[in-house]
Protein backbone atom coordinates (compact mmCIF):
# COMPACT_ATOMS: atom_id res chain seq x y z
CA UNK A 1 -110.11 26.61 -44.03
CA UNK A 2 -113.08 28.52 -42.17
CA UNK A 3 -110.96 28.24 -38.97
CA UNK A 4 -108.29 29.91 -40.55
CA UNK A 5 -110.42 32.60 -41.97
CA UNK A 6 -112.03 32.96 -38.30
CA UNK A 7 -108.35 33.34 -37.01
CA UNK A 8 -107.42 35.96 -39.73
CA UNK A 9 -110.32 37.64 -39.02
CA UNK A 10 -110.07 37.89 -35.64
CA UNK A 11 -106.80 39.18 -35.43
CA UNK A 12 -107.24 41.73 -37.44
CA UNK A 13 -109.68 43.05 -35.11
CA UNK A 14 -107.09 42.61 -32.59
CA UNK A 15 -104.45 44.92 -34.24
CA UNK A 16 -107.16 47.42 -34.85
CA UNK A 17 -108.22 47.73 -31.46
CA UNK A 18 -104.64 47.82 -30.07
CA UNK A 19 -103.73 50.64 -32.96
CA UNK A 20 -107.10 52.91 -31.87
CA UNK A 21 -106.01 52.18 -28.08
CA UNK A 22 -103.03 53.49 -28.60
CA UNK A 23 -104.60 56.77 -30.36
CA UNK A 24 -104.86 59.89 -28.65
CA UNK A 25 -104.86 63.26 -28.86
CA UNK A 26 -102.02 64.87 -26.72
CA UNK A 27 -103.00 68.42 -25.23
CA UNK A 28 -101.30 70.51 -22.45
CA UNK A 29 -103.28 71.87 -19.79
CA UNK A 30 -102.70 75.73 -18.74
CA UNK A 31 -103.76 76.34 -15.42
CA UNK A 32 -104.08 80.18 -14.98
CA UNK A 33 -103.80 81.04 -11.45
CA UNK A 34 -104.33 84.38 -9.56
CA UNK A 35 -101.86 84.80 -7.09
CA UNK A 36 -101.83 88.51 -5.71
CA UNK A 37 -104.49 90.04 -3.75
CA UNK A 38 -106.50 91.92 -6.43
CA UNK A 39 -108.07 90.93 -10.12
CA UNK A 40 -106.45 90.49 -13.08
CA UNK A 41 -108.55 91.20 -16.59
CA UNK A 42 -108.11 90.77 -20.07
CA UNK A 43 -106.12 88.05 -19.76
CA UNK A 44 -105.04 86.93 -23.52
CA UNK A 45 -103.03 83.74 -23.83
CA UNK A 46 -101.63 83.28 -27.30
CA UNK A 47 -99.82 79.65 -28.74
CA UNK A 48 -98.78 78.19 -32.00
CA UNK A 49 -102.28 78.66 -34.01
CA UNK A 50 -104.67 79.56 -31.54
CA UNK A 51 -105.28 81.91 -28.88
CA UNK A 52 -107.72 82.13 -25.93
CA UNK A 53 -108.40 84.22 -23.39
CA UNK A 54 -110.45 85.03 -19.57
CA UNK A 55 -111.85 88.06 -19.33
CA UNK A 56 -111.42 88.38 -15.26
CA UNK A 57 -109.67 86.31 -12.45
CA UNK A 58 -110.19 87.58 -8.76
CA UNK A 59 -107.23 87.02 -6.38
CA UNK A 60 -107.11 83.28 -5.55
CA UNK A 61 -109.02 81.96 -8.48
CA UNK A 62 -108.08 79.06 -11.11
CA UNK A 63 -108.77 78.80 -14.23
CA UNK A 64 -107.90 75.65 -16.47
CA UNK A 65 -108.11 74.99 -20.24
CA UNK A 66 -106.27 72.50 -22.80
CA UNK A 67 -104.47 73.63 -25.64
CA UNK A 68 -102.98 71.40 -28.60
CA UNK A 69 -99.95 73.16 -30.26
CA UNK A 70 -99.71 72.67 -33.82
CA UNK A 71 -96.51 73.85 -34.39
CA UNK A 72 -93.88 75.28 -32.86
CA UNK A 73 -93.51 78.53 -31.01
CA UNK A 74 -93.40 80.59 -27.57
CA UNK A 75 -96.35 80.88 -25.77
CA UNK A 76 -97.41 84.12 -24.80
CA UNK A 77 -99.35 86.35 -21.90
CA UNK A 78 -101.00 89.65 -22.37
CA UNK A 79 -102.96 91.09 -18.82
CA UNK A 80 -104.15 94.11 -17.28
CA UNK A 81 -103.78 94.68 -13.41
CA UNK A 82 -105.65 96.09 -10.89
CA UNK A 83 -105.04 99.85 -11.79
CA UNK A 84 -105.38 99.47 -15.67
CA UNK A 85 -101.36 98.58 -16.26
CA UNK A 86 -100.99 96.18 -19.19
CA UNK A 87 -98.32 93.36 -18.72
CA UNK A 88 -96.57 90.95 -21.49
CA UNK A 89 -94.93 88.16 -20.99
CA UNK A 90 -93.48 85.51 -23.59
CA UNK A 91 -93.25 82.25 -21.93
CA UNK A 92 -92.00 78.88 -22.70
CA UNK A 93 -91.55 77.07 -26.77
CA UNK A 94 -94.12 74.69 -27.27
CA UNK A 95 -93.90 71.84 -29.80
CA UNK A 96 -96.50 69.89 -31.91
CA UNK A 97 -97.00 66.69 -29.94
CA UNK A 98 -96.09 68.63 -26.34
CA UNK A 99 -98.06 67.11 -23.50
CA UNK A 100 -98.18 67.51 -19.61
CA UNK A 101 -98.94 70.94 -18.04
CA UNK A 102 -98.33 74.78 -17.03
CA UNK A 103 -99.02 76.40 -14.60
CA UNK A 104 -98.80 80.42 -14.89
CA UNK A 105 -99.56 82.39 -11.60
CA UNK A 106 -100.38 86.16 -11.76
CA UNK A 107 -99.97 88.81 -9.48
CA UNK A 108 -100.08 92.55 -10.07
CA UNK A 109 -96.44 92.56 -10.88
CA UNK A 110 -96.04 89.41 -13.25
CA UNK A 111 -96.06 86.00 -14.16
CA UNK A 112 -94.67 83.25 -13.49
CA UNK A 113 -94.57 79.95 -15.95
CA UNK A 114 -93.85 76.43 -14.38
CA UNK A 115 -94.12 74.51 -17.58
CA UNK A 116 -94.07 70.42 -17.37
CA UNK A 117 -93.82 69.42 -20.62
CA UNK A 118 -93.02 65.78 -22.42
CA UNK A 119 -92.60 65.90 -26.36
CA UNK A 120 -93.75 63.16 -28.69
């Protein structure tokens, strides 16, 4: 009888720790990327629920930040270029439960938006 408690108990443990193992939170990771040869500002990066934003990137520079959709819709780019021009761009549909990566690289001209995505 106390064996058998002892082996109930333990695996329920066991299923617990394989169910919080298996837990976590799935993000995608937007790598902004300068690719001309002068600054971009005001950079404003808008998804399902949330927005955020960098105020400057000089030419060559990275900057990376995770984002967790919560439900679905396109992702979008405001910027300004080197002489004051404001750009828009409406980039790829994310979903709630999207994973992986993009990568958007700037120049004074546009953007472009590699996404590599993987949906729950």
């Amino acid at each position: 009888m106390i064996l058998r408690r002892y082996l109930l108990r333990v695996a329920a443990v066991g299923i617990a720790l394989s169910a919080l193992a298996g837990c976590r939170s799935r993000v995608i990771k937007v790598n902004l990327i300068n690719s001309g040869t002068e600054p971009v500002a005001t950079i404003i990066v808008d998804y399902p629920t949330a927005t955020f934003g960098k105020d400057r990137l000089a030419p060559g520079e990275t900057f990376s930040y995770a984002i967790k959709p919560l439900e679905t819709g396109p992702l979008k780019l405001q910027f300004t270029d080197a002489q004051g021009a404001n750009h828009t761009y409406t980039g790829p549909t994310l979903h709630k439960d999207d994973e992986g990566s993009i990568e958007i690289k700037f120049d004074q001209n546009g953007v472009l938006a590699r996404p590599n995505l993987t949906g729950r």
